[in-house]
PDB file of N, CA and C in Angstrom:
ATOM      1  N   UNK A   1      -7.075   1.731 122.502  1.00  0.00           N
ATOM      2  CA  UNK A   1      -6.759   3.023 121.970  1.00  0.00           C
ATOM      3  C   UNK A   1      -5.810   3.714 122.941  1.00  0.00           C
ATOM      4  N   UNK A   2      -4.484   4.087 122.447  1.00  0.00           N
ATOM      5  CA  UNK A   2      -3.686   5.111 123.281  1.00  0.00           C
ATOM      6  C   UNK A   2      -4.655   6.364 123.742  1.00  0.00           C
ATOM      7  N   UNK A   3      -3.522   6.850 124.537  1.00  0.00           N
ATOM      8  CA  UNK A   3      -4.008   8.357 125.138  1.00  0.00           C
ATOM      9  C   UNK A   3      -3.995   9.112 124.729  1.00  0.00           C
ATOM     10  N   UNK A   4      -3.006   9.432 123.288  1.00  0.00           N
ATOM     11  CA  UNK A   4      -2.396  10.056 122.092  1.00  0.00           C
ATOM     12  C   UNK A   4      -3.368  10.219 121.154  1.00  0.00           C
ATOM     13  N   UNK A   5      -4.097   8.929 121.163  1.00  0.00           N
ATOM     14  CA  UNK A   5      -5.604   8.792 119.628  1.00  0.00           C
ATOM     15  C   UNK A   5      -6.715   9.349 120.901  1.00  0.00           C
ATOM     16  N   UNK A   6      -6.865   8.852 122.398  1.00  0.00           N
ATOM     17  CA  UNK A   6      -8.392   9.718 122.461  1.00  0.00           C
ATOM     18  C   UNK A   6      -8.012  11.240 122.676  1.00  0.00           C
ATOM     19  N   UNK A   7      -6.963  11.651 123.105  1.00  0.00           N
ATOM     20  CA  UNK A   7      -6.634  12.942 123.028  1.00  0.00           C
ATOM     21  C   UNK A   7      -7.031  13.584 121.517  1.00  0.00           C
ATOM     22  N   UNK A   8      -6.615  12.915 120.486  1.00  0.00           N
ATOM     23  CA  UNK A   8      -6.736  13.565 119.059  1.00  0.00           C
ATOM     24  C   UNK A   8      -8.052  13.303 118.762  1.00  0.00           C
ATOM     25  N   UNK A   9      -8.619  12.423 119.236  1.00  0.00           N
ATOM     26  CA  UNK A   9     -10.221  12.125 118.803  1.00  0.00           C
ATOM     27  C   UNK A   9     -10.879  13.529 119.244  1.00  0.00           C
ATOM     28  N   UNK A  10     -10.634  13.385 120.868  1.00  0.00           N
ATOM     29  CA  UNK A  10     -11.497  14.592 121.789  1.00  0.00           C
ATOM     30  C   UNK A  10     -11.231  16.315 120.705  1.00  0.00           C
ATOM     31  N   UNK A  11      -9.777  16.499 120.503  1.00  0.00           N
ATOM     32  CA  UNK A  11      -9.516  17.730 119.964  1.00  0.00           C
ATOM     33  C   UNK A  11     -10.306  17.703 118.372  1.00  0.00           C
ATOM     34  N   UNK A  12     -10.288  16.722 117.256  1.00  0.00           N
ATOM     35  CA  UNK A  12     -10.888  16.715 116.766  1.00  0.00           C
ATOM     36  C   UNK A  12     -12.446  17.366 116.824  1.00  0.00           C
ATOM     37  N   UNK A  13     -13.257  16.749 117.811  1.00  0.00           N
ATOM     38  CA  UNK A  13     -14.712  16.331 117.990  1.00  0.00           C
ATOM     39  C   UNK A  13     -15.058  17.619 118.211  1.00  0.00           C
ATOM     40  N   UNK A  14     -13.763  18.624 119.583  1.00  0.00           N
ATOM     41  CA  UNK A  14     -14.420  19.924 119.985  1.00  0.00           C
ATOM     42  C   UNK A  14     -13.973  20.852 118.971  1.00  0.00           C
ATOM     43  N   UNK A  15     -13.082  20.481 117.826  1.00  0.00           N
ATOM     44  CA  UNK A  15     -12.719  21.638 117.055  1.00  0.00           C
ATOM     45  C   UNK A  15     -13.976  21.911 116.162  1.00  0.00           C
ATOM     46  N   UNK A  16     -14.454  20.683 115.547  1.00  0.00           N
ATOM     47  CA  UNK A  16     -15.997  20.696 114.836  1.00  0.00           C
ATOM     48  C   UNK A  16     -17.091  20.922 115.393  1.00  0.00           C
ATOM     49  N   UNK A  17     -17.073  20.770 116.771  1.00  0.00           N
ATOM     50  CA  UNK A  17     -18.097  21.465 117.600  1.00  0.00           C
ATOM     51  C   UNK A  17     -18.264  23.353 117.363  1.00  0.00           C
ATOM     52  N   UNK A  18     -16.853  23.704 117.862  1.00  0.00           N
ATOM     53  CA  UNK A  18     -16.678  25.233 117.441  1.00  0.00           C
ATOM     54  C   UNK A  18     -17.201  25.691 116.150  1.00  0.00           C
ATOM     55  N   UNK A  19     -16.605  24.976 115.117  1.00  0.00           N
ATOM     56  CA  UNK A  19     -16.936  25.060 113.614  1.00  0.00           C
ATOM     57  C   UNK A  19     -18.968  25.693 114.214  1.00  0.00           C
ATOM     58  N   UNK A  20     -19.407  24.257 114.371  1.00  0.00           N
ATOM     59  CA  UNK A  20     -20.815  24.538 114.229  1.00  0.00           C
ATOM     60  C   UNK A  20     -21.859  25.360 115.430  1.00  0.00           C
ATOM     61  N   UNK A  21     -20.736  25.537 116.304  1.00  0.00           N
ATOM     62  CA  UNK A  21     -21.259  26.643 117.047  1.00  0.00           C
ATOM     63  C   UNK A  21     -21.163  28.140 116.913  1.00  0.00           C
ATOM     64  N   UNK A  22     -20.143  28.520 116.014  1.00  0.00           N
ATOM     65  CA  UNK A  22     -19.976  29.896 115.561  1.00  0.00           C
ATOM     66  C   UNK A  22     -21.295  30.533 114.715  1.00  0.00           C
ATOM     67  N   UNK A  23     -21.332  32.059 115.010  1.00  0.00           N
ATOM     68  CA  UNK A  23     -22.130  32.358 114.050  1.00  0.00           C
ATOM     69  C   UNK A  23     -21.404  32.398 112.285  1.00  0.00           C
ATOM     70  N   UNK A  24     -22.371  32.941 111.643  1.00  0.00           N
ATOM     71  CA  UNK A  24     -21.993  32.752 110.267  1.00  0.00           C
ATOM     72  C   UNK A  24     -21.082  34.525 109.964  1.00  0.00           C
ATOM     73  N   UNK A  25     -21.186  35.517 110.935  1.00  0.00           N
ATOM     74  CA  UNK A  25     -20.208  36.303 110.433  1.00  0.00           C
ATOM     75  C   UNK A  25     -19.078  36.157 110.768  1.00  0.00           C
ATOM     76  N   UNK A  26     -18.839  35.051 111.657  1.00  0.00           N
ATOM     77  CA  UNK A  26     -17.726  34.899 111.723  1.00  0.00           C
ATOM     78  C   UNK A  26     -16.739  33.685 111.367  1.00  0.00           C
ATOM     79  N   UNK A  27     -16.958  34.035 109.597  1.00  0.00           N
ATOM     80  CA  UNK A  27     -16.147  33.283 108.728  1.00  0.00           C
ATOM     81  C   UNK A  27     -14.718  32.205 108.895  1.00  0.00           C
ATOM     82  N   UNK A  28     -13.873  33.680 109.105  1.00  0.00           N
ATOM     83  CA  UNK A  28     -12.661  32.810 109.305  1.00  0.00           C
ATOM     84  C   UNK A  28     -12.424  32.323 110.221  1.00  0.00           C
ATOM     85  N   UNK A  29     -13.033  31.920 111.514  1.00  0.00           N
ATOM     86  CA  UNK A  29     -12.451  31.776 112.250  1.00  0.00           C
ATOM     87  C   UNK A  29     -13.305  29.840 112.283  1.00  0.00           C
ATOM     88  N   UNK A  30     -13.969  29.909 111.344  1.00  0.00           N
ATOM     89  CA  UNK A  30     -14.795  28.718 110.994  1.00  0.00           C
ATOM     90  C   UNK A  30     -13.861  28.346 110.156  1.00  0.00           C
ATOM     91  N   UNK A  31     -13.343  28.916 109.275  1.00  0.00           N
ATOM     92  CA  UNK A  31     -11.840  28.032 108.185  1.00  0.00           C
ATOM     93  C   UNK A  31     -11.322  27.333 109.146  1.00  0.00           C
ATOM     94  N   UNK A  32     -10.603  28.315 110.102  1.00  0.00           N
ATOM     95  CA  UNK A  32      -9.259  27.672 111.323  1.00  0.00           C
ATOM     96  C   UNK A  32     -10.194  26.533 111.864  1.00  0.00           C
ATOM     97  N   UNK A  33     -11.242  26.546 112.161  1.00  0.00           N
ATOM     98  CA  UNK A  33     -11.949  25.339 113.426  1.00  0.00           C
ATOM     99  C   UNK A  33     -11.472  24.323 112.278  1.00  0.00           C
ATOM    100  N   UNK A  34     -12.274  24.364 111.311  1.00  0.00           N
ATOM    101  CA  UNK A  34     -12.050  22.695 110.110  1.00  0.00           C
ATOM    102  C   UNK A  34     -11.028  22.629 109.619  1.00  0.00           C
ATOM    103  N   UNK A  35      -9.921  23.637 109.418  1.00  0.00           N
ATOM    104  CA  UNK A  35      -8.241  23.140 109.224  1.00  0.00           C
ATOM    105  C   UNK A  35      -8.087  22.607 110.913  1.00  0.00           C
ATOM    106  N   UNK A  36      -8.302  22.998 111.460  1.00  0.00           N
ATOM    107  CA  UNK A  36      -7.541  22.661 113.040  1.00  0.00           C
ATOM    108  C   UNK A  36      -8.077  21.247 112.877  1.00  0.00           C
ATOM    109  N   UNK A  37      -9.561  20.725 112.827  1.00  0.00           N
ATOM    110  CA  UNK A  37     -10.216  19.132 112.803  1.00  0.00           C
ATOM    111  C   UNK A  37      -9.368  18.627 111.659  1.00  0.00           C
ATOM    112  N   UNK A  38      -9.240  19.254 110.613  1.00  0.00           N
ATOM    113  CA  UNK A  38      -8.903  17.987 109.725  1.00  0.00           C
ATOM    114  C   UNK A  38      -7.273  17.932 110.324  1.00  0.00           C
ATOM    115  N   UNK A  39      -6.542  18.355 110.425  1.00  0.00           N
ATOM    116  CA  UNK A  39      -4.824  17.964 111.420  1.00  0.00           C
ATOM    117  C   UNK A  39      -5.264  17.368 112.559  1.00  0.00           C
ATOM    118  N   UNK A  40      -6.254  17.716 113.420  1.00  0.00           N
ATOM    119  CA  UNK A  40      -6.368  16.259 114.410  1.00  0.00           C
ATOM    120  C   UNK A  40      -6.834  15.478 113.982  1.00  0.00           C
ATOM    121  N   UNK A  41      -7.465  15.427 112.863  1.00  0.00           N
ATOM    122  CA  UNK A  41      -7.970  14.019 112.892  1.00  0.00           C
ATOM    123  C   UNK A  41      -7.124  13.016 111.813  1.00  0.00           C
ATOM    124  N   UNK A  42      -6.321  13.672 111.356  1.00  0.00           N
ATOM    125  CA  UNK A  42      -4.972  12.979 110.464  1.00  0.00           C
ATOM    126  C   UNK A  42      -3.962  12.312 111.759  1.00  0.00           C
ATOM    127  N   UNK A  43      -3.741  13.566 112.517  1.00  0.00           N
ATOM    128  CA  UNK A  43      -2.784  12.939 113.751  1.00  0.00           C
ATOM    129  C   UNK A  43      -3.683  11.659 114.467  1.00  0.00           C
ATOM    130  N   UNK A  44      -4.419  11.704 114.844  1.00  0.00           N
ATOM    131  CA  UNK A  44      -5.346  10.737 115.269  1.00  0.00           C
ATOM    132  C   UNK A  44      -5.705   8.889 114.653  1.00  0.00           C
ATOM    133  N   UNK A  45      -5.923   9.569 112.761  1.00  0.00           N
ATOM    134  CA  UNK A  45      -5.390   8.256 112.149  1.00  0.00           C
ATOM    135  C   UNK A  45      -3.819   7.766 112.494  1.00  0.00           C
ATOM    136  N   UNK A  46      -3.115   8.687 112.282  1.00  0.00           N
ATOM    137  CA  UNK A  46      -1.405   8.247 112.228  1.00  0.00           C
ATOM    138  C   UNK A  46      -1.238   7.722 114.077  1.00  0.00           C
ATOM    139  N   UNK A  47      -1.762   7.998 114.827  1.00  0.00           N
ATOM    140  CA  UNK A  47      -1.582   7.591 116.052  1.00  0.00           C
ATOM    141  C   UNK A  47      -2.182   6.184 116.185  1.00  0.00           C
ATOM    142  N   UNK A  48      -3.153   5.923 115.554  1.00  0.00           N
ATOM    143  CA  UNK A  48      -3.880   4.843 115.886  1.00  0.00           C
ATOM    144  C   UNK A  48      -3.185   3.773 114.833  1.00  0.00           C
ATOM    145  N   UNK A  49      -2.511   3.987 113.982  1.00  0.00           N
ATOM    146  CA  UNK A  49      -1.298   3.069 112.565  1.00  0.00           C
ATOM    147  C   UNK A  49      -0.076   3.143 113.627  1.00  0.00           C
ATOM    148  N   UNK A  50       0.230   3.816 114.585  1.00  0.00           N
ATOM    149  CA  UNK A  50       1.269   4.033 115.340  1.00  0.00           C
ATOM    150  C   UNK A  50       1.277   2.676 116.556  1.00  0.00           C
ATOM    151  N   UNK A  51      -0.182   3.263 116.965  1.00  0.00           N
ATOM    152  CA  UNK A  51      -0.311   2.089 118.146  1.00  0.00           C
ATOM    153  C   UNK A  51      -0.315   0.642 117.603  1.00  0.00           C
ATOM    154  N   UNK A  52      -0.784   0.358 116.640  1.00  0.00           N
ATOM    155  CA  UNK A  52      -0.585  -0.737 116.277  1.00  0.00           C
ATOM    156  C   UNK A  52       0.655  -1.670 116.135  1.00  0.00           C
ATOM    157  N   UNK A  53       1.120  -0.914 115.723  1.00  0.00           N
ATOM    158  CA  UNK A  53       2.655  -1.268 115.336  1.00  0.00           C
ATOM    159  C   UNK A  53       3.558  -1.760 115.727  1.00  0.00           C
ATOM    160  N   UNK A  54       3.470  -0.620 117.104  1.00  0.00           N
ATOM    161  CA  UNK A  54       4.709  -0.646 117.938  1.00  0.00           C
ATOM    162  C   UNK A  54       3.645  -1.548 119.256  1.00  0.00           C
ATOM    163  N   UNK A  55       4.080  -3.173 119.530  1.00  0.00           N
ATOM    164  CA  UNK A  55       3.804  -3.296 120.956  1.00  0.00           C
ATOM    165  C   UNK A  55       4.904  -3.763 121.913  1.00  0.00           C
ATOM    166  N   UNK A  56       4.492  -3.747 123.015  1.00  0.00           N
ATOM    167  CA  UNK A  56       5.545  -4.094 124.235  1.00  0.00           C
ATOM    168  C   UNK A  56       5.265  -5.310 124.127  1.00  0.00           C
ATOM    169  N   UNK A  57       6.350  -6.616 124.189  1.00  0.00           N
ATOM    170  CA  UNK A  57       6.923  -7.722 124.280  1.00  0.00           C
ATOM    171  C   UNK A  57       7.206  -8.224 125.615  1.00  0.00           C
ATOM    172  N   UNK A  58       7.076  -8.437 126.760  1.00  0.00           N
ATOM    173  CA  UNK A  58       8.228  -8.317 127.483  1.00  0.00           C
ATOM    174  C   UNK A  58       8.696  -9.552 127.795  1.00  0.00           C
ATOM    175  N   UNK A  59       8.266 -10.747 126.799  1.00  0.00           N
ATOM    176  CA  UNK A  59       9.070 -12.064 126.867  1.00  0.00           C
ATOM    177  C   UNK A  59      10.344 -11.692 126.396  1.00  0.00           C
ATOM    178  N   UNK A  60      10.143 -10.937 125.206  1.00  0.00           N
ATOM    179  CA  UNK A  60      11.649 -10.744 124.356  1.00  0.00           C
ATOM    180  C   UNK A  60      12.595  -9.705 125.480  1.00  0.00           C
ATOM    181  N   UNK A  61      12.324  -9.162 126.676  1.00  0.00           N
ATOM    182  CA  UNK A  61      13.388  -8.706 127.068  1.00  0.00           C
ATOM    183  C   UNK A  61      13.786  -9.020 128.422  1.00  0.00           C
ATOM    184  N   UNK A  62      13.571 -10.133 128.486  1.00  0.00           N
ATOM    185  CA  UNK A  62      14.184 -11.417 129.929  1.00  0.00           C
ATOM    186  C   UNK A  62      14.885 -11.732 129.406  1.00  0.00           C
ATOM    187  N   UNK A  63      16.055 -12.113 129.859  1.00  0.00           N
ATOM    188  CA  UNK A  63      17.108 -12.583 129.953  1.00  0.00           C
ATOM    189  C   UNK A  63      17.056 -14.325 130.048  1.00  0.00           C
ATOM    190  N   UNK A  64      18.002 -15.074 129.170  1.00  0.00           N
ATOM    191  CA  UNK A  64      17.167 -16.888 129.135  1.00  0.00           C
ATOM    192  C   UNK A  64      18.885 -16.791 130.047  1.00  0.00           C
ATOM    193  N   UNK A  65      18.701 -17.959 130.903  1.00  0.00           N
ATOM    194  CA  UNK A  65      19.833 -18.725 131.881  1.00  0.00           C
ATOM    195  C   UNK A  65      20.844 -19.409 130.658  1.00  0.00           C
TER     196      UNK A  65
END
């Protein structure tokens, strides 16, 4: 796992933490926690389809005699 996916994991995990640590009068600010989790945790899928993808080679960038 990149540093990019546990970074988005961690922001994820504490944004839903907030969510369920707030009290209940304070509504909106419980919207923003679970919009904020669900965008990390989209960035987080797309990072981890990212890492896959792209790897370092470094046979392919020696030079053959």
């Amino acid at each position: 796992m990149s540093k990019a996916a546990l970074s988005f994991l961690v922001l994820t995990l504490m944004a839903l933490a907030v969510d369920q640590l707030l009290d209940a009068s304070l509504e909106p600010l419980g919207l923003i926690a679970k919009i904020s989790a669900g965008v990390f945790a989209m960035l987080f899928l797309m990072s981890l389809i990212v890492g896959r993808r792209i790897k370092f080679d470094p046979v392919l960038r020696q030079a053959k005699p």
